[in-house]
PDB file of N, CA and C in Angstrom:
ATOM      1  N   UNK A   1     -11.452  18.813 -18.980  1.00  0.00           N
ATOM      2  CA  UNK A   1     -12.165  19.968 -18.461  1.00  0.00           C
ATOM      3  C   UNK A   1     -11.683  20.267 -17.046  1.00  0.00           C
ATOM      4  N   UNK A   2     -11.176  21.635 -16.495  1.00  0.00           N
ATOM      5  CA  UNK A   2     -10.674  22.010 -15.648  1.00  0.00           C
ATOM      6  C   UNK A   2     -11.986  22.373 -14.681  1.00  0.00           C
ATOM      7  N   UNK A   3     -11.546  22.802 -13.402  1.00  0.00           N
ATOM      8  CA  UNK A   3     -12.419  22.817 -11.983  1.00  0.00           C
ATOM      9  C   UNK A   3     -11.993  24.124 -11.679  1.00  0.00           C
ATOM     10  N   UNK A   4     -12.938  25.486 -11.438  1.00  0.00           N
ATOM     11  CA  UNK A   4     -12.509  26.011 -10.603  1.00  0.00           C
ATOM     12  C   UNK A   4     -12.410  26.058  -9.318  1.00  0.00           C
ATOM     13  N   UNK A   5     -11.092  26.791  -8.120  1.00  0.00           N
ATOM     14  CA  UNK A   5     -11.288  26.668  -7.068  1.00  0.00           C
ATOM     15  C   UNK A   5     -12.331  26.609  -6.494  1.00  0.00           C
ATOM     16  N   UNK A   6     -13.323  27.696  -6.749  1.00  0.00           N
ATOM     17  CA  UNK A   6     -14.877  28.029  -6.300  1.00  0.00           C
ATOM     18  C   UNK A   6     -16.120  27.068  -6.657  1.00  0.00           C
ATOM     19  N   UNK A   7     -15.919  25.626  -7.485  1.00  0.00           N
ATOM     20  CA  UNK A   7     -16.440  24.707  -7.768  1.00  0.00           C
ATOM     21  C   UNK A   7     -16.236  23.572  -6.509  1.00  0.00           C
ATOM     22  N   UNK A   8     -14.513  23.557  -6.618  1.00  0.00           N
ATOM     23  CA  UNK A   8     -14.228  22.966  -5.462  1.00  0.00           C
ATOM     24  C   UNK A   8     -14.628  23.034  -4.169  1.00  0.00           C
ATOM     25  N   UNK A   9     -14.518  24.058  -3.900  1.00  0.00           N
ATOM     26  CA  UNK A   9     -14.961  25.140  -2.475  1.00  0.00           C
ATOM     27  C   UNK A   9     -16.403  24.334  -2.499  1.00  0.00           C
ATOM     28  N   UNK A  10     -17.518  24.508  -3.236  1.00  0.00           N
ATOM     29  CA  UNK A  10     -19.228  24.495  -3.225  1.00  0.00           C
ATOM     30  C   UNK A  10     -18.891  22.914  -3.161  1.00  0.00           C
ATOM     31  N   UNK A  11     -18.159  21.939  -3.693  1.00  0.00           N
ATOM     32  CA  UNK A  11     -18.617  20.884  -3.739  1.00  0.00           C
ATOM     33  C   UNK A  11     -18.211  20.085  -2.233  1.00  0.00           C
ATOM     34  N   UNK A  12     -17.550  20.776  -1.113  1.00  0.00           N
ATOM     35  CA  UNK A  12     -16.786  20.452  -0.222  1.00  0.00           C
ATOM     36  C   UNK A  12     -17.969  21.103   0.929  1.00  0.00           C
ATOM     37  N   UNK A  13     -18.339  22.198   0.548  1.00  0.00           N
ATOM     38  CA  UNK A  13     -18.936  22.725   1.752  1.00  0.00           C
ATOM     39  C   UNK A  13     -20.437  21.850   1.891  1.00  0.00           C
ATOM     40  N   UNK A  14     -20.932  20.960   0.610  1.00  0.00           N
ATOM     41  CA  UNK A  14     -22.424  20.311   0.690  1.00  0.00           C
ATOM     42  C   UNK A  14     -21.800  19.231   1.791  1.00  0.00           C
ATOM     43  N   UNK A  15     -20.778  18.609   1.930  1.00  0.00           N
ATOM     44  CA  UNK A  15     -20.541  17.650   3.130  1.00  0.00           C
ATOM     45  C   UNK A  15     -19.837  18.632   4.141  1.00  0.00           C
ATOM     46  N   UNK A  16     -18.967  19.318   4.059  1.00  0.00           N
ATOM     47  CA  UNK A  16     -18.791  20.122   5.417  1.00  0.00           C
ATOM     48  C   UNK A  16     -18.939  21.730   5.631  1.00  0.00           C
ATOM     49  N   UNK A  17     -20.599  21.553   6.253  1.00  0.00           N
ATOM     50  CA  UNK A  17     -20.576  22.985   5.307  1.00  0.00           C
ATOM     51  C   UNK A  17     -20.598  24.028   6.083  1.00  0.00           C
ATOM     52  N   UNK A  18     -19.880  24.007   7.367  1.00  0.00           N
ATOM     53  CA  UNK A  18     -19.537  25.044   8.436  1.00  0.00           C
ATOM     54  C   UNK A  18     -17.819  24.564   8.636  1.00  0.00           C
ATOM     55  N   UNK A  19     -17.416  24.319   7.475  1.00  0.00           N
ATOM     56  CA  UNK A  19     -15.930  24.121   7.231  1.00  0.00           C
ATOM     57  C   UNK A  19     -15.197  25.244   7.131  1.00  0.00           C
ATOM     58  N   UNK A  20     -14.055  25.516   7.771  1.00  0.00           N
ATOM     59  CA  UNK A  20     -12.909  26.631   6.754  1.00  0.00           C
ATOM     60  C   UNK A  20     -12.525  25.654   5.595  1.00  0.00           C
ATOM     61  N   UNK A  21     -12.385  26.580   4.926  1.00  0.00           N
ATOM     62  CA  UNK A  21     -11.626  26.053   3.227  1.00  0.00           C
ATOM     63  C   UNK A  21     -10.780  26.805   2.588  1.00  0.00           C
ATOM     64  N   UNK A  22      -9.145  26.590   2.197  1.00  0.00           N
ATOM     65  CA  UNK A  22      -8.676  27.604   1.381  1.00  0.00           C
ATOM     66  C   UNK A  22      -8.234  26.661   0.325  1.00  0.00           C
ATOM     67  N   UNK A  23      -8.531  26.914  -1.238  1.00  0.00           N
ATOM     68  CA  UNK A  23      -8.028  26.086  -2.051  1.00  0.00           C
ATOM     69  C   UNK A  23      -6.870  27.027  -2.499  1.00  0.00           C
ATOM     70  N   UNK A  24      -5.807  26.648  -3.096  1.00  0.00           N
ATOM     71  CA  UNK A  24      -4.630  27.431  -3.813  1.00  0.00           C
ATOM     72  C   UNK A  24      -4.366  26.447  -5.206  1.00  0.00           C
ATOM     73  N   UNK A  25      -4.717  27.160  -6.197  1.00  0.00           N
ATOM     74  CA  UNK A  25      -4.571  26.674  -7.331  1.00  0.00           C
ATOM     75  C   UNK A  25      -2.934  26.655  -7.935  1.00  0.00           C
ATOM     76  N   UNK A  26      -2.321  25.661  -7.955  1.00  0.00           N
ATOM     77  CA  UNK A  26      -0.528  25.535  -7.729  1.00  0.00           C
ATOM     78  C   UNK A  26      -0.197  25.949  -8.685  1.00  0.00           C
ATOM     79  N   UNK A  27      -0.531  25.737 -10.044  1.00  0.00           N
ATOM     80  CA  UNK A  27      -0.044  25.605 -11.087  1.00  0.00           C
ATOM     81  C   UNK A  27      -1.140  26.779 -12.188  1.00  0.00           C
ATOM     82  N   UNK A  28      -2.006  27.445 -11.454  1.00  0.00           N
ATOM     83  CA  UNK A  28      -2.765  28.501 -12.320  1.00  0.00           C
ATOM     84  C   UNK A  28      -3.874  27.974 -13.783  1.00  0.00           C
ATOM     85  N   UNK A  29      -3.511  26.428 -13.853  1.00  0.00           N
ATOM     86  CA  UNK A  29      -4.032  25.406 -14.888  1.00  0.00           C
ATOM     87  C   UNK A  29      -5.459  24.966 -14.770  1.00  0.00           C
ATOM     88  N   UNK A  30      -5.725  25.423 -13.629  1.00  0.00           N
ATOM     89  CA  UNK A  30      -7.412  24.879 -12.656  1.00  0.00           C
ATOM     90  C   UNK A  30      -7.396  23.473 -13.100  1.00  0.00           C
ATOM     91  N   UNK A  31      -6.348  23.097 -12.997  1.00  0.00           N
ATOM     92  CA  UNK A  31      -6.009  20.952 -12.849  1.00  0.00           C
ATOM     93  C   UNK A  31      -5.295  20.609 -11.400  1.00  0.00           C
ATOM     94  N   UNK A  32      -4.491  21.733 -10.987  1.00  0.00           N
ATOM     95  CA  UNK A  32      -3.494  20.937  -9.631  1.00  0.00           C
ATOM     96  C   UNK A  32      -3.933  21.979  -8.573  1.00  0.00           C
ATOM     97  N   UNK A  33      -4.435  21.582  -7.865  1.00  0.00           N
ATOM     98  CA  UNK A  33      -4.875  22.420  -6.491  1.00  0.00           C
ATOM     99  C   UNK A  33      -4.555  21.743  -5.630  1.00  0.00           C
ATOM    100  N   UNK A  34      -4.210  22.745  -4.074  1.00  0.00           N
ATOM    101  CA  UNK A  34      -4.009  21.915  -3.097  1.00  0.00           C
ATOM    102  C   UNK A  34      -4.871  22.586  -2.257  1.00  0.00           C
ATOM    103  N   UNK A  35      -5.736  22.135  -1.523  1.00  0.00           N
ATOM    104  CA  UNK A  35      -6.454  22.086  -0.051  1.00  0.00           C
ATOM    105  C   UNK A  35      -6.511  22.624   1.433  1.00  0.00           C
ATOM    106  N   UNK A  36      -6.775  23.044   2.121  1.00  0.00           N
ATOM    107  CA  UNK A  36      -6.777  23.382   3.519  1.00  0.00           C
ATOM    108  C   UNK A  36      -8.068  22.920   3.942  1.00  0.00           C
ATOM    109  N   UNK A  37      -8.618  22.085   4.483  1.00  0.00           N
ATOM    110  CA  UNK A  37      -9.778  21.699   4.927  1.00  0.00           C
ATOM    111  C   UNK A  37      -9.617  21.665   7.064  1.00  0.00           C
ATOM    112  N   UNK A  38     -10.181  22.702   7.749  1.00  0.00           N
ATOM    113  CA  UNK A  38     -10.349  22.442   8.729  1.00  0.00           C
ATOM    114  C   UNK A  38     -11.933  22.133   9.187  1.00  0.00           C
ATOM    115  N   UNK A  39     -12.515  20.951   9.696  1.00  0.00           N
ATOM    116  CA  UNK A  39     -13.668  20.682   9.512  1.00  0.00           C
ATOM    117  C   UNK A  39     -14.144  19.939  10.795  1.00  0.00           C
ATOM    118  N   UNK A  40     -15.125  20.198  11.676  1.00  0.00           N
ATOM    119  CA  UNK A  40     -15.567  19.204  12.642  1.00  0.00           C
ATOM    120  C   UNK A  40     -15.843  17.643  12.612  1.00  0.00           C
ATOM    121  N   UNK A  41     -16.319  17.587  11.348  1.00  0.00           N
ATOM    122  CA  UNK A  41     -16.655  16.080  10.787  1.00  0.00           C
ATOM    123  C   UNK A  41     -15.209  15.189  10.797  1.00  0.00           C
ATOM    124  N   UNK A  42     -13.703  16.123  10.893  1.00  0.00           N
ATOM    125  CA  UNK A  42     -13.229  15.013  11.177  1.00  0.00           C
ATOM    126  C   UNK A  42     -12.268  14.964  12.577  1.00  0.00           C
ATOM    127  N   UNK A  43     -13.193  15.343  13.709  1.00  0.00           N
ATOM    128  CA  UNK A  43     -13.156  15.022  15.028  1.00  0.00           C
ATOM    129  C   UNK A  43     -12.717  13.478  14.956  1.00  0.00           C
ATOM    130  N   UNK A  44     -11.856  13.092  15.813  1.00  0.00           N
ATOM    131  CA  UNK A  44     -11.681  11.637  16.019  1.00  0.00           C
ATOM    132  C   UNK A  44     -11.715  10.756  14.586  1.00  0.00           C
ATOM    133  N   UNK A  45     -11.311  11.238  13.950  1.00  0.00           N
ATOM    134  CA  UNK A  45     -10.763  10.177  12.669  1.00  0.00           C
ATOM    135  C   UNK A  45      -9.186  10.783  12.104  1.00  0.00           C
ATOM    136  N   UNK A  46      -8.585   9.267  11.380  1.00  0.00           N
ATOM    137  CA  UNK A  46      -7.273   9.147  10.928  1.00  0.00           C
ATOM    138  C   UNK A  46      -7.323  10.484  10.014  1.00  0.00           C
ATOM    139  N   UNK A  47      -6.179  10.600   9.439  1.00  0.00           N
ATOM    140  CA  UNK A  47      -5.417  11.426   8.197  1.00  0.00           C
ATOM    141  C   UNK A  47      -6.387  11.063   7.288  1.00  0.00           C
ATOM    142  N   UNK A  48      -6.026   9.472   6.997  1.00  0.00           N
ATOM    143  CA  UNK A  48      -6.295   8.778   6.081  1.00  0.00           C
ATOM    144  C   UNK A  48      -8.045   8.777   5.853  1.00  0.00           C
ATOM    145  N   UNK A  49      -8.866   8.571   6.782  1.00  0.00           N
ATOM    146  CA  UNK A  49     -10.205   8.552   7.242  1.00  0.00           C
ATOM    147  C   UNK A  49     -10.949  10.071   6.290  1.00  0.00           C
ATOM    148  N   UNK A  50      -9.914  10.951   7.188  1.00  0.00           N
ATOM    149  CA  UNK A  50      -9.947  12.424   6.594  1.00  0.00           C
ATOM    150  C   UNK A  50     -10.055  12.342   5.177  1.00  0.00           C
ATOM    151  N   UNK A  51      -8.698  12.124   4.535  1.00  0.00           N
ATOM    152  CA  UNK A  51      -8.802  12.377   2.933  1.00  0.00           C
ATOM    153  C   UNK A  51      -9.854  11.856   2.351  1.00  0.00           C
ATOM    154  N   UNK A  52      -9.847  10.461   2.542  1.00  0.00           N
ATOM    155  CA  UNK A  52     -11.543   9.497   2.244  1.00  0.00           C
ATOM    156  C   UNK A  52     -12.608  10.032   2.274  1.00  0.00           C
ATOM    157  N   UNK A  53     -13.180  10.755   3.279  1.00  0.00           N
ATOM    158  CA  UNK A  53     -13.895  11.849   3.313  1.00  0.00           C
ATOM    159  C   UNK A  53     -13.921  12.544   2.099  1.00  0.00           C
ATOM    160  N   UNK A  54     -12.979  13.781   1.857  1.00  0.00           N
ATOM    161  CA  UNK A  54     -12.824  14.275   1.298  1.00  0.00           C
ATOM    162  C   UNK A  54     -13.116  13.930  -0.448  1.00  0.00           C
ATOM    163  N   UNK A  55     -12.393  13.051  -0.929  1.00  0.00           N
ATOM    164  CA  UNK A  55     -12.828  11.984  -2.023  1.00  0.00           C
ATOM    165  C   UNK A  55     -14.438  11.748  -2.264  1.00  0.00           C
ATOM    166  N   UNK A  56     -14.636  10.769  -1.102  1.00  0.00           N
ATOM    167  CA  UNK A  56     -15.859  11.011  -0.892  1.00  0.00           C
ATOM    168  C   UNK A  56     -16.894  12.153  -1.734  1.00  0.00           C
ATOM    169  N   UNK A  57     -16.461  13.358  -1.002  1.00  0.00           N
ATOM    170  CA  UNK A  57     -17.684  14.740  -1.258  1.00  0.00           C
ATOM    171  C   UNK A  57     -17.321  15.218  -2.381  1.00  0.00           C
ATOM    172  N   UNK A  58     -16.275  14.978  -2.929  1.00  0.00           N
ATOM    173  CA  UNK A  58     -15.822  15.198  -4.105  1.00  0.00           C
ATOM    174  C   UNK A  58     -16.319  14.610  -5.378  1.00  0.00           C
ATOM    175  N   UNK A  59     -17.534  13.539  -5.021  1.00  0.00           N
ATOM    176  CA  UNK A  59     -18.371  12.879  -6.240  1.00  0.00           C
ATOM    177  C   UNK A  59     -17.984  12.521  -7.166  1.00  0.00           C
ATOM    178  N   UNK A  60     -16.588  11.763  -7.707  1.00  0.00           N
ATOM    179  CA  UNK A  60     -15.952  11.275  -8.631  1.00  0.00           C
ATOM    180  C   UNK A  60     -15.232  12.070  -9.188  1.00  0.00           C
ATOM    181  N   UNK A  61     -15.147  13.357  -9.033  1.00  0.00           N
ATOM    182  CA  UNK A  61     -14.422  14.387  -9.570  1.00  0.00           C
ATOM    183  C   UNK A  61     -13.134  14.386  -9.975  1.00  0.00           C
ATOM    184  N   UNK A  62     -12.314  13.270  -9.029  1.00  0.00           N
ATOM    185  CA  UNK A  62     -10.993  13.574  -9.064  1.00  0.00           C
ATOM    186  C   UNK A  62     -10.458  12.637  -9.930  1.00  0.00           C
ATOM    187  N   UNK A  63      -9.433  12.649 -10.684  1.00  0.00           N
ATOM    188  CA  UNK A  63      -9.338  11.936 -11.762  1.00  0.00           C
ATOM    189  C   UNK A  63      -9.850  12.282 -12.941  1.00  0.00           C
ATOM    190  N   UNK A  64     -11.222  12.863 -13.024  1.00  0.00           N
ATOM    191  CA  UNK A  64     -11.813  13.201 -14.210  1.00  0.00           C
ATOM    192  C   UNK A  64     -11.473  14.964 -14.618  1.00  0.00           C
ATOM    193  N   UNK A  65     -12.367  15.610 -14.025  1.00  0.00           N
ATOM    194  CA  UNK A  65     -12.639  17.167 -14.136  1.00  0.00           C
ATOM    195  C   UNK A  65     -11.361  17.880 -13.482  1.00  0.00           C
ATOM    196  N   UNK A  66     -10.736  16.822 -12.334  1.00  0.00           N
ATOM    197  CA  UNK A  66      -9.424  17.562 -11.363  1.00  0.00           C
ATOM    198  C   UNK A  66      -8.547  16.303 -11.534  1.00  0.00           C
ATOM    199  N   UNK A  67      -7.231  16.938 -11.644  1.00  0.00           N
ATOM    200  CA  UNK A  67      -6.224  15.954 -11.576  1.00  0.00           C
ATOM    201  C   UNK A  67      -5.437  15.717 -10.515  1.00  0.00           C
ATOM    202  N   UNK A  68      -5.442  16.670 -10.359  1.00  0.00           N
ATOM    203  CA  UNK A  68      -4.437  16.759  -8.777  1.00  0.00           C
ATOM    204  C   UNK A  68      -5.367  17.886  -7.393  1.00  0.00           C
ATOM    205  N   UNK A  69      -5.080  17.292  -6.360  1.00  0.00           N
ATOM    206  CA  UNK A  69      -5.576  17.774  -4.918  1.00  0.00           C
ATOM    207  C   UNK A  69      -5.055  17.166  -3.904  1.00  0.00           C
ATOM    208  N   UNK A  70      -4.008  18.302  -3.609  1.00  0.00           N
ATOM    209  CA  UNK A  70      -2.926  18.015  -2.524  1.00  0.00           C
ATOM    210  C   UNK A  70      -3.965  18.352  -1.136  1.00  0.00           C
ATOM    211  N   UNK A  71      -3.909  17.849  -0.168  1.00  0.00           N
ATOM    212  CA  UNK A  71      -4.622  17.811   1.126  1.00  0.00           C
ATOM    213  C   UNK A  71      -3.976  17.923   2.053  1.00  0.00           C
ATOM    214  N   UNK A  72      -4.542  19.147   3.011  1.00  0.00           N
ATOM    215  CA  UNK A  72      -3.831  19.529   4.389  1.00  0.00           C
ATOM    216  C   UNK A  72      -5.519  19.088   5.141  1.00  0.00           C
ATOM    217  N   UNK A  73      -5.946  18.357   6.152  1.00  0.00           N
ATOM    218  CA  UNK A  73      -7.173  18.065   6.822  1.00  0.00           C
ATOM    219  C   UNK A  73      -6.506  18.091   8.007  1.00  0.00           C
ATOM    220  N   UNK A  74      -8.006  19.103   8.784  1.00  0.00           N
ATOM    221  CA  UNK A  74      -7.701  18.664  10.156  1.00  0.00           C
ATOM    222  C   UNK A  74      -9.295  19.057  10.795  1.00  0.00           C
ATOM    223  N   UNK A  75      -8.942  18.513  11.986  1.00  0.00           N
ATOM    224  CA  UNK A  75     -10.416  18.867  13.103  1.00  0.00           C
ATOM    225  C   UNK A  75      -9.715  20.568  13.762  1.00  0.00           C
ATOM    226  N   UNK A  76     -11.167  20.984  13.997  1.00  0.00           N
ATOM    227  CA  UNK A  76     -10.802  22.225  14.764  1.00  0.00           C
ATOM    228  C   UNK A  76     -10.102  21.484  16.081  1.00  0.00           C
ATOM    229  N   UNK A  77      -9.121  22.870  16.604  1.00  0.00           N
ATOM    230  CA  UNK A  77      -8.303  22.981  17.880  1.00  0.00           C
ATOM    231  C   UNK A  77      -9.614  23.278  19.273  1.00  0.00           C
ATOM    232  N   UNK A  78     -10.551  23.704  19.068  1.00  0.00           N
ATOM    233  CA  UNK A  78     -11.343  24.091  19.870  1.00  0.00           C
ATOM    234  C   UNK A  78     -12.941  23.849  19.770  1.00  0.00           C
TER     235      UNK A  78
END
């Protein structure tokens, strides 16, 4: 069972939910999406910290309902 972007989007904004978000669905399959997450929550944490996060709010999703989610994370510039 495939994910739409806009599933993705809602399930990202319940943990960061004054986030920018752009998902781009790569492959048009609603299985391989990749990410833009700019988010305050990850002020002062790793890449790695970041994606974890991300996983995280994602509630087991990945692997099951989504197969692929390429990740760009960052903290706001300002």
């Amino acid at each position: 069972m495939a994910m739409s972007a806009k599933e993705i989007e809602e399930l990202l904004l319940k943990s960061f939910p004054d986030a920018k978000i752009i998902i781009d669905d790569l492959r048009g399959d609603g299985d391989h999406y990749a990410a833009q997450i700019i988010a305050k929550e990850f002020i002062g944490k790793s890449r790695v910290q970041q994606h974890q996060m991300v996983y995280k709010a994602m509630g087991g999703k990945m692997g099951n309902e989504l197969h692929a989610l390429a990740l760009n994370t960052s903290a706001p510039k300002n």
